[in-house]
C-alpha atoms as a PDB file:
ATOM      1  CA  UNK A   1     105.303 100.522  85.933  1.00  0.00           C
ATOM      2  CA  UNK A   2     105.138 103.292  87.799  1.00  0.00           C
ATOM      3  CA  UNK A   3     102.341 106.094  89.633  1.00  0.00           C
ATOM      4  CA  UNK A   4     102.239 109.158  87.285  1.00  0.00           C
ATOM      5  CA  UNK A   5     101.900 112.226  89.459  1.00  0.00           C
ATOM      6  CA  UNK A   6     101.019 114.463  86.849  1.00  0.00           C
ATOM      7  CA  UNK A   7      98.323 112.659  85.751  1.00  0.00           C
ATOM      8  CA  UNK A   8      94.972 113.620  86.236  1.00  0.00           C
ATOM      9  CA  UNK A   9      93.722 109.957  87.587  1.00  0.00           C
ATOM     10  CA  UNK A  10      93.800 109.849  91.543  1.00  0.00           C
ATOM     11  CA  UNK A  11      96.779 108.088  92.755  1.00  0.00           C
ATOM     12  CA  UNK A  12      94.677 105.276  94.464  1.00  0.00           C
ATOM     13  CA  UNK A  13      92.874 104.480  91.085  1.00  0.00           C
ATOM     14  CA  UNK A  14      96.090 104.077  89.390  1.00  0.00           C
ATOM     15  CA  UNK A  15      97.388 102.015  92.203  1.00  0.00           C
ATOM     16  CA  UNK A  16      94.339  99.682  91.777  1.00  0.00           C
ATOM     17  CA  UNK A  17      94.869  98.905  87.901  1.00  0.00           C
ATOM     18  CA  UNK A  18      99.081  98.249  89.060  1.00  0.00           C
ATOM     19  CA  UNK A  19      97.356  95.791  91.011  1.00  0.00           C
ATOM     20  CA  UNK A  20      94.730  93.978  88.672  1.00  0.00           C
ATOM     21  CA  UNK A  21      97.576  93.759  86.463  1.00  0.00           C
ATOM     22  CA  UNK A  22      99.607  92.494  88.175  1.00  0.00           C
ATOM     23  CA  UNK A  23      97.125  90.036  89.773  1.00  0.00           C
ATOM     24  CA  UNK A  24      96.336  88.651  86.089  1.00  0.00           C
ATOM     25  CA  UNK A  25      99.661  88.604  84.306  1.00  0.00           C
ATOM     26  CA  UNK A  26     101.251  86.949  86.907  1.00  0.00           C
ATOM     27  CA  UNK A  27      98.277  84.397  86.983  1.00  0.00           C
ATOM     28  CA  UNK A  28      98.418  85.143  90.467  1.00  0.00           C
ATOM     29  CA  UNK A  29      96.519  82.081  92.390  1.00  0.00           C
ATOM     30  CA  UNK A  30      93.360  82.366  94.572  1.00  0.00           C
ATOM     31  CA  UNK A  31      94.166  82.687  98.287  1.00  0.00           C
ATOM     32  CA  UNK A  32      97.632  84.091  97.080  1.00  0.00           C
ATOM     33  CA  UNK A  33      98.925  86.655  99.630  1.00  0.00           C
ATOM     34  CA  UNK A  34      99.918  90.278  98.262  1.00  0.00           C
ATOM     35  CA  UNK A  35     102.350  92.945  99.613  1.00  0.00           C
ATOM     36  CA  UNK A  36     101.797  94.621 102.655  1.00  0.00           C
ATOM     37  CA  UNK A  37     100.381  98.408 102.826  1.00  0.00           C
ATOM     38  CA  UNK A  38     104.086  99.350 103.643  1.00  0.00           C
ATOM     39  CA  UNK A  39     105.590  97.012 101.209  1.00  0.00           C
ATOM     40  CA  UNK A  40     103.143  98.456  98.131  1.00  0.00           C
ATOM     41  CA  UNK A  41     103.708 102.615  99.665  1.00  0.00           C
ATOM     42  CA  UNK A  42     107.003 101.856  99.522  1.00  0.00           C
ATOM     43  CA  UNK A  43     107.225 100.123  95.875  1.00  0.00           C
ATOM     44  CA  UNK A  44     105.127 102.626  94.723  1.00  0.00           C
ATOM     45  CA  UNK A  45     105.754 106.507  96.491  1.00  0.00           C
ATOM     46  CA  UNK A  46     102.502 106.301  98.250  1.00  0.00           C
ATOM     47  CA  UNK A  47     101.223 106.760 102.085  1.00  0.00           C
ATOM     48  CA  UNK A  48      99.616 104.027 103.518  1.00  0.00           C
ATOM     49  CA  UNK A  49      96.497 106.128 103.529  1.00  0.00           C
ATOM     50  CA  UNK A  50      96.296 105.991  99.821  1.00  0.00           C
ATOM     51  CA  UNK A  51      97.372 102.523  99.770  1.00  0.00           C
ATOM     52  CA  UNK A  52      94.621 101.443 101.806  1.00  0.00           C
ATOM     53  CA  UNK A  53      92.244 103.361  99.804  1.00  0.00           C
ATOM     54  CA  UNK A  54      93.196 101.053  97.350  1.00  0.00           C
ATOM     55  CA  UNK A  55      92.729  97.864  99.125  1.00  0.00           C
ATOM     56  CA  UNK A  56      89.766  98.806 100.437  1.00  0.00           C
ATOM     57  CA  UNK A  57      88.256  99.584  96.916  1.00  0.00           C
ATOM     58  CA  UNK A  58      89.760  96.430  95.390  1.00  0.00           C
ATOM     59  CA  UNK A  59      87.951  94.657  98.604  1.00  0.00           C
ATOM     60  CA  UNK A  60      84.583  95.847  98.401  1.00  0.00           C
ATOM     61  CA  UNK A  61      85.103  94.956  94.827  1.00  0.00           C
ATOM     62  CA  UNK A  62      85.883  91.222  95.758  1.00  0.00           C
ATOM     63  CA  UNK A  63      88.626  91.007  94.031  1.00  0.00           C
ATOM     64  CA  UNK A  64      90.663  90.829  97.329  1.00  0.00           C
ATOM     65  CA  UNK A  65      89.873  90.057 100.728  1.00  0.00           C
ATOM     66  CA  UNK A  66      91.499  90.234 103.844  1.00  0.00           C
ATOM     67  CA  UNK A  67      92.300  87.970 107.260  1.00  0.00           C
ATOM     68  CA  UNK A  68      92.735  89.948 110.342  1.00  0.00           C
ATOM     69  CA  UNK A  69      96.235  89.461 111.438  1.00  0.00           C
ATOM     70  CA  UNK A  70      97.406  88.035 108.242  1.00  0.00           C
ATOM     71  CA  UNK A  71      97.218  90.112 105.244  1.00  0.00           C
ATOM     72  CA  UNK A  72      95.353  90.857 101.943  1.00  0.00           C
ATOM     73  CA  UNK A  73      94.492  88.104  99.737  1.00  0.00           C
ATOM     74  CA  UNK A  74      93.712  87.538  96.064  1.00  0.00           C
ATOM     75  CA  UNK A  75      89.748  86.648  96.148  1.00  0.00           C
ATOM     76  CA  UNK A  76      88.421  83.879  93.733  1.00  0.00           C
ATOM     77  CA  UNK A  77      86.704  85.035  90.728  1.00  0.00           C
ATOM     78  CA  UNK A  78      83.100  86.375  90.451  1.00  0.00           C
ATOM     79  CA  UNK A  79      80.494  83.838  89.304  1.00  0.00           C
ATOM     80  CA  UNK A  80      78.385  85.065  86.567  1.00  0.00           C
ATOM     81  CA  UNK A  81      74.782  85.356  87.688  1.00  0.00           C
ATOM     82  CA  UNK A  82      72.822  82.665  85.841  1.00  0.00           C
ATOM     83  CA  UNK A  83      70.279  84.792  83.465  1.00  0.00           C
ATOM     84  CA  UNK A  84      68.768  81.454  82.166  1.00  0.00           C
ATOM     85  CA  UNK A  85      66.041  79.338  83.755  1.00  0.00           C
ATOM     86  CA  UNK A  86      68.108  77.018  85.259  1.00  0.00           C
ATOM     87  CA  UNK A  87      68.582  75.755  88.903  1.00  0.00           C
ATOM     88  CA  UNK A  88      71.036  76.675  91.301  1.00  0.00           C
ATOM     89  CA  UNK A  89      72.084  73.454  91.546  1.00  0.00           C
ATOM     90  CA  UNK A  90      72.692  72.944  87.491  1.00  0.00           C
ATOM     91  CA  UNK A  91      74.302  76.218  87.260  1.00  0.00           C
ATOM     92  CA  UNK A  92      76.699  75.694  89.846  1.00  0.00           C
ATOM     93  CA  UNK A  93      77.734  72.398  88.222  1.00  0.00           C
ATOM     94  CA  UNK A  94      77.967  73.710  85.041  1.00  0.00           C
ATOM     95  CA  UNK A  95      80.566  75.923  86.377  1.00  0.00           C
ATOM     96  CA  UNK A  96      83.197  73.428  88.106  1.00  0.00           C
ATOM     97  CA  UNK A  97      82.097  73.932  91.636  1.00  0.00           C
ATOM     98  CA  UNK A  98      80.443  71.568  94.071  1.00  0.00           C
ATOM     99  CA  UNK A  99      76.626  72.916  94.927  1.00  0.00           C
ATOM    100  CA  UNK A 100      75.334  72.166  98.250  1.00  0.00           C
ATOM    101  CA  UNK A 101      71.672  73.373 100.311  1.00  0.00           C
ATOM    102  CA  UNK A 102      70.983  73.437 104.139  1.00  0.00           C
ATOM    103  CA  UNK A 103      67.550  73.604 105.019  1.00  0.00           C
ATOM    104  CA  UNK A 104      67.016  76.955 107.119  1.00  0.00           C
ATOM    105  CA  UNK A 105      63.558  76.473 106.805  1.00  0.00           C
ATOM    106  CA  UNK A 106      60.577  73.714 105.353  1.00  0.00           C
ATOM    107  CA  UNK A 107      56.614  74.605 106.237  1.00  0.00           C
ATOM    108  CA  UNK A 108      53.309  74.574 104.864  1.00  0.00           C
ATOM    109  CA  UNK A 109      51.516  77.717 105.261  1.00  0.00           C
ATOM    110  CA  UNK A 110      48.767  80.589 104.040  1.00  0.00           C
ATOM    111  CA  UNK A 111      50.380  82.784 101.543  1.00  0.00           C
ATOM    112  CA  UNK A 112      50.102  86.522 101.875  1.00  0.00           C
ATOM    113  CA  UNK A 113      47.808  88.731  99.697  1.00  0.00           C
ATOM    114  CA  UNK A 114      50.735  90.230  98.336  1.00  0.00           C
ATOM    115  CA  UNK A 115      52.724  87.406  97.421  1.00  0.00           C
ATOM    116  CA  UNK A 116      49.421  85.704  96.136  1.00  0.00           C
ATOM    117  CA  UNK A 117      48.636  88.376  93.648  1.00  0.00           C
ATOM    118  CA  UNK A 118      52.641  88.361  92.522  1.00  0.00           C
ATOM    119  CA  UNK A 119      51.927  84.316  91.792  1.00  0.00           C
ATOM    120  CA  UNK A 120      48.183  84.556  90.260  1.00  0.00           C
ATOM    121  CA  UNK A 121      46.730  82.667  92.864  1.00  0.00           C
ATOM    122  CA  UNK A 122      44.130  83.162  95.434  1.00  0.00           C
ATOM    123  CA  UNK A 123      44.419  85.082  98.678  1.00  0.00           C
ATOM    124  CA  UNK A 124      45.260  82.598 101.481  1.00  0.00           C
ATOM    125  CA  UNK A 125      45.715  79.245  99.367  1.00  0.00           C
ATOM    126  CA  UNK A 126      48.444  76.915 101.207  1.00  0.00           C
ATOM    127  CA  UNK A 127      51.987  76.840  99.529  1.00  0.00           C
ATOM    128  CA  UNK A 128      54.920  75.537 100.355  1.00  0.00           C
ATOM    129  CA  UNK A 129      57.728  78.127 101.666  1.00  0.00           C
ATOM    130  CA  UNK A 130      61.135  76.740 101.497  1.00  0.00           C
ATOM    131  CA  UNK A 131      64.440  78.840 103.141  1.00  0.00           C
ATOM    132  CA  UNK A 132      67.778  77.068 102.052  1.00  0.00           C
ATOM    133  CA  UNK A 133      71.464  78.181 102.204  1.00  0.00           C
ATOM    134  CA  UNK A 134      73.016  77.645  99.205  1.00  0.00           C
ATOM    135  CA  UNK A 135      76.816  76.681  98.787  1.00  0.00           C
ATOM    136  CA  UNK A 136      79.485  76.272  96.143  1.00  0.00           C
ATOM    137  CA  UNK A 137      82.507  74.202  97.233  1.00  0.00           C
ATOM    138  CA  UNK A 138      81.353  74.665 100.606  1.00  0.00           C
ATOM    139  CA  UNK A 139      81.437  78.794 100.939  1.00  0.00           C
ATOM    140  CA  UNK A 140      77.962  80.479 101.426  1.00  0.00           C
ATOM    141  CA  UNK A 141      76.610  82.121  98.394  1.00  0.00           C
ATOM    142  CA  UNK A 142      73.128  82.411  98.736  1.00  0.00           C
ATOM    143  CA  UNK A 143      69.971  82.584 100.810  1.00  0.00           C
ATOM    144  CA  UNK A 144      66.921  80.896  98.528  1.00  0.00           C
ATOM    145  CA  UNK A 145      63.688  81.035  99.772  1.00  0.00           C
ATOM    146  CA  UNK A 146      60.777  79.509  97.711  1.00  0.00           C
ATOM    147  CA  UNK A 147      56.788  79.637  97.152  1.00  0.00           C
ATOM    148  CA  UNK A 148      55.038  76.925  96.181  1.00  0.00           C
ATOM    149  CA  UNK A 149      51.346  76.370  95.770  1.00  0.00           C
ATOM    150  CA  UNK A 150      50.333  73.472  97.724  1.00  0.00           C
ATOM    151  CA  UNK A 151      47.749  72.186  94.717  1.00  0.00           C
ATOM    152  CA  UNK A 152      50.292  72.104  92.731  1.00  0.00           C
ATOM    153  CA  UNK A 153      52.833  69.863  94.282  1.00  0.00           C
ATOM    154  CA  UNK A 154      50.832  68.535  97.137  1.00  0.00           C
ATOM    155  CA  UNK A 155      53.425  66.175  98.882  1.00  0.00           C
ATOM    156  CA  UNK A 156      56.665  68.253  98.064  1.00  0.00           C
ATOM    157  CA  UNK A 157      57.589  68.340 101.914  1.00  0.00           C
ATOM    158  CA  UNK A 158      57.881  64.218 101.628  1.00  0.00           C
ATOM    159  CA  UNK A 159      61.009  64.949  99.392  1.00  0.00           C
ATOM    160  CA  UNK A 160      64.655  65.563 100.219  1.00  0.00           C
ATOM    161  CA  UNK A 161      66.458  68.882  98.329  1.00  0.00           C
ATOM    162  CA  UNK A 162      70.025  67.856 100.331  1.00  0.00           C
ATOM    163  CA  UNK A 163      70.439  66.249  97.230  1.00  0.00           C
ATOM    164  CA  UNK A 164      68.786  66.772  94.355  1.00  0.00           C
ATOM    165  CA  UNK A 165      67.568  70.340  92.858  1.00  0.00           C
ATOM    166  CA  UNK A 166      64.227  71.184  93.587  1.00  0.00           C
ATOM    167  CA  UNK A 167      64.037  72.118  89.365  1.00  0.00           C
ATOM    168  CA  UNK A 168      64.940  68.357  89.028  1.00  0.00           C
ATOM    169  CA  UNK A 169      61.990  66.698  91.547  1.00  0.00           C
ATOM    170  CA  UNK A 170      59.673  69.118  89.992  1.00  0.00           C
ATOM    171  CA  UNK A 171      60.150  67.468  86.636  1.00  0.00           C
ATOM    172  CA  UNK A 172      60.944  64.130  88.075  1.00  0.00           C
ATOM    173  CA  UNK A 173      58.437  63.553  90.997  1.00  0.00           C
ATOM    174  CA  UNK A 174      55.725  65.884  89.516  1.00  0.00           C
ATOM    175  CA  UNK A 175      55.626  65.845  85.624  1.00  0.00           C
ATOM    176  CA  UNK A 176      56.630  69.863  85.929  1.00  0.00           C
ATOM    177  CA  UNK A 177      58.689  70.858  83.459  1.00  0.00           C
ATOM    178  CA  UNK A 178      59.426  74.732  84.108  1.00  0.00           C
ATOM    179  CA  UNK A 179      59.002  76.309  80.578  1.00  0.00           C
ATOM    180  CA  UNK A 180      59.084  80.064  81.198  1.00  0.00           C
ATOM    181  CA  UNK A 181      59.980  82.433  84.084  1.00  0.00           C
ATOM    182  CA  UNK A 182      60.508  86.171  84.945  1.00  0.00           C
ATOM    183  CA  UNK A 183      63.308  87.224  86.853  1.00  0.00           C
ATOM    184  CA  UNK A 184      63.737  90.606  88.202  1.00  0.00           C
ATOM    185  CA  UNK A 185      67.608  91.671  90.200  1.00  0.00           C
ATOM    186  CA  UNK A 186      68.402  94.504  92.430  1.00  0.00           C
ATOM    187  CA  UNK A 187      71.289  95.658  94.878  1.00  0.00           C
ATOM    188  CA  UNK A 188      70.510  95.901  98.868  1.00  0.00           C
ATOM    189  CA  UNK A 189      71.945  95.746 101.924  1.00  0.00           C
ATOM    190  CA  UNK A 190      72.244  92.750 103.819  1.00  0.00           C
ATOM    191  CA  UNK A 191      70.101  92.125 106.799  1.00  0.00           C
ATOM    192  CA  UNK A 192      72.005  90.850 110.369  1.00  0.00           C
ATOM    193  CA  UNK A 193      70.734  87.552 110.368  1.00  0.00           C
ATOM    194  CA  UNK A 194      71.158  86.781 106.060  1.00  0.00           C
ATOM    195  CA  UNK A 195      74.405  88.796 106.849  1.00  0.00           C
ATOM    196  CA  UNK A 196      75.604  86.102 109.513  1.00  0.00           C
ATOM    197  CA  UNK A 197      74.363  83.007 107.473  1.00  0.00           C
ATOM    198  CA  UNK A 198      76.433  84.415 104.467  1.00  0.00           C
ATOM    199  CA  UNK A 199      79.810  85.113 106.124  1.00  0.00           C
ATOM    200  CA  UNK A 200      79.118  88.300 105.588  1.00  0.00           C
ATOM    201  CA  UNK A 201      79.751  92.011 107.611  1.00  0.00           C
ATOM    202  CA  UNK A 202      75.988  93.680 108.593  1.00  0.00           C
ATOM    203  CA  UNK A 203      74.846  95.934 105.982  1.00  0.00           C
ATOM    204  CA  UNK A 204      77.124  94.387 103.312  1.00  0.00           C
ATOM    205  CA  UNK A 205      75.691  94.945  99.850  1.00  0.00           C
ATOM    206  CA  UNK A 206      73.987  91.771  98.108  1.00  0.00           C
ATOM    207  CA  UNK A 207      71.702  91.391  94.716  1.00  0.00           C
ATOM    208  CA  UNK A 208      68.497  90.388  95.653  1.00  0.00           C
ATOM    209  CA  UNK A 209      66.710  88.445  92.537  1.00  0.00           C
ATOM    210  CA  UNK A 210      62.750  87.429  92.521  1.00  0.00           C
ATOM    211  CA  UNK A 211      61.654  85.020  90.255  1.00  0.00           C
ATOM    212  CA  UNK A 212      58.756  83.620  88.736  1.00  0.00           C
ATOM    213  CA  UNK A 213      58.621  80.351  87.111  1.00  0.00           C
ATOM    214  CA  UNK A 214      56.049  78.877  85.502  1.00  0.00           C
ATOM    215  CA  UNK A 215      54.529  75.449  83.736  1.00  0.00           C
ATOM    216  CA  UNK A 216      52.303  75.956  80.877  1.00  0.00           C
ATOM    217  CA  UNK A 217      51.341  79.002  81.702  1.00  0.00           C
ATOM    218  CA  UNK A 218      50.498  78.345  85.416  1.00  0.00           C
ATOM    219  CA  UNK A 219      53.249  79.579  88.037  1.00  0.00           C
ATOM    220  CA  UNK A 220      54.692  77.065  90.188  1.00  0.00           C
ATOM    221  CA  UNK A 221      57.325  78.865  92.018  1.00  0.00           C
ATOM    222  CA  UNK A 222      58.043  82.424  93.554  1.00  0.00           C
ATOM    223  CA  UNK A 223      61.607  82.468  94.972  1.00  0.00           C
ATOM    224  CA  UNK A 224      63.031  85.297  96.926  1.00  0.00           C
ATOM    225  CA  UNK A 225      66.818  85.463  96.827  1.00  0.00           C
ATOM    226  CA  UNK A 226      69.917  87.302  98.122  1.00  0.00           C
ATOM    227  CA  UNK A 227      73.153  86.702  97.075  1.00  0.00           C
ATOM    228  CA  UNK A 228      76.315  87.691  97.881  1.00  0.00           C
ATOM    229  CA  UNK A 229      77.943  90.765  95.474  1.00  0.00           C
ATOM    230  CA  UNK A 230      81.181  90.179  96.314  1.00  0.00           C
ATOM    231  CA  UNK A 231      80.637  86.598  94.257  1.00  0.00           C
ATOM    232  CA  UNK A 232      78.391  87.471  92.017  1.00  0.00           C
ATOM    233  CA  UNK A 233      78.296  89.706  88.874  1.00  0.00           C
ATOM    234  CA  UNK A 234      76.034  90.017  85.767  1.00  0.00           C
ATOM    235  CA  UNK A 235      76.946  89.810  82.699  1.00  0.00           C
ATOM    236  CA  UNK A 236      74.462  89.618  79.213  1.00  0.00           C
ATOM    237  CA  UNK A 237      74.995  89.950  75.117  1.00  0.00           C
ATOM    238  CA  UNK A 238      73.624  93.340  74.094  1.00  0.00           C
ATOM    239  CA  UNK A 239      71.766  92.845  70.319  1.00  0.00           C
ATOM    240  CA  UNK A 240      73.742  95.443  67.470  1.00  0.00           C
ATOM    241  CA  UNK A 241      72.175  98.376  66.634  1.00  0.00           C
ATOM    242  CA  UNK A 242      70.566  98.353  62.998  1.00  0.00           C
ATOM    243  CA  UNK A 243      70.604 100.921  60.737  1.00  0.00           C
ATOM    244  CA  UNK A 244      68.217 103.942  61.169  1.00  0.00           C
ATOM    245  CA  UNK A 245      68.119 103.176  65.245  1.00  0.00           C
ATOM    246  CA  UNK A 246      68.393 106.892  66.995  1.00  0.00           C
END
């Protein structure tokens, strides 16, 4: 295949779906070097300018990445951003990868009015806040950080999360079996010090996600978390339209 000149599609976007072709039909692996910018202008009629257009796109896309020195890369695949009410921890498993937490952060505290009226709960009550890096297979993916209400789950900080889910001592330790939730997901830009615990350049876009969960009708968590959007994409199931919908 070839770059059409006389088509209307810029050169550079054509150049990127040579690429993802390429990339999938030869079932190209992760970590898999590519051509070179002078290798690809070359194979293709293009200037390196428009080359590295390319790469660039295809890189803030995360489908590639790049080591300085060494090349362009083929990236590993985005994970699906869990839409369910399930635990880090569960989801990652689910998926085939390894999950892993580092505490960042454990303390008991006041909460904030504002983060009390987001949970239903009194101005100043004590709650747990938990800060964790989250990891699949050992690369950064996520920055958690938790609200708990202290009445609730009163001796939470006696418990270890290296290895267990919080979801999972919650129902085990505590009799709390999460039952509904609300989950809201946004893009932003990554903050120097999330930015630096995430492998990640400052001001790097990431989705940030709240989320409420809640046990019969009381909530029992508020988690605040950014993840990276160069591993993470959403995807949902969109209900057919029915007959006499405008």
């Amino acid at each position: 295949m070839a770059i059409d000149s006389a088509s209307p599609v810029p050169k550079y976007s054509q150049l990127r779906e040579l690429l993802l072709d390429w990339i999938t039909e030869a079932r190209l692996p992760v970590d898999e070097p590519i051509p070179s910018e002078r290798e690809l202008g070359d194979r293709y009629g293009l200037s390196r300018m428009t080359v590295r257009q390319t790469l660039d796109l295809l890189v803030s896309e995360g489908k590639l990445y790049r080591v300085p020195g060494k090349g362009t890369f083929v990236a590993r695949p985005k994970i699906e951003m869990s839409l369910a009410l399930a635990s880090f921890t569960e989801d990652m498993r689910a998926r085939g990868y390894e999950p892993g937490a580092r505490d960042l952060s454990r303390r008991v505290g006041p909460v904030s009015s504002h983060t009390a009226q987001v949970m239903g709960i009194e101005p100043g009550s004590l709650v747990h806040h938990i800060e964790r890096l989250r990891t699949a297979d050992n690369e950064p993916m996520a920055i958690e950080r938790s609200n708990i209400p202290v009445s609730v789950v009163p001796d939470l900080d006696q418990y270890s999360l290296s290895r267990r889910s919080l979801y999972q001592i919650l129902e085990e330790e505590f009799g709390l079996l999460l039952d509904a939730g609300e989950q809201t997901i946004e893009a932003g830009i990554c903050d120097p010090t999330d930015a630096k615990l995430l492998g990640l350049s400052h001001g790097s876009p990431v989705l940030s996600m709240q989320r409420l969960s809640f046990s019969n009708g009381k909530c029992v968590e508020l988690a605040l978390s950014t993840y990276r959007a160069d591993r993470y994409q959403l995807h949902s199931q969109l209900d057919p339209r029915r007959a006499g919908q405008v």
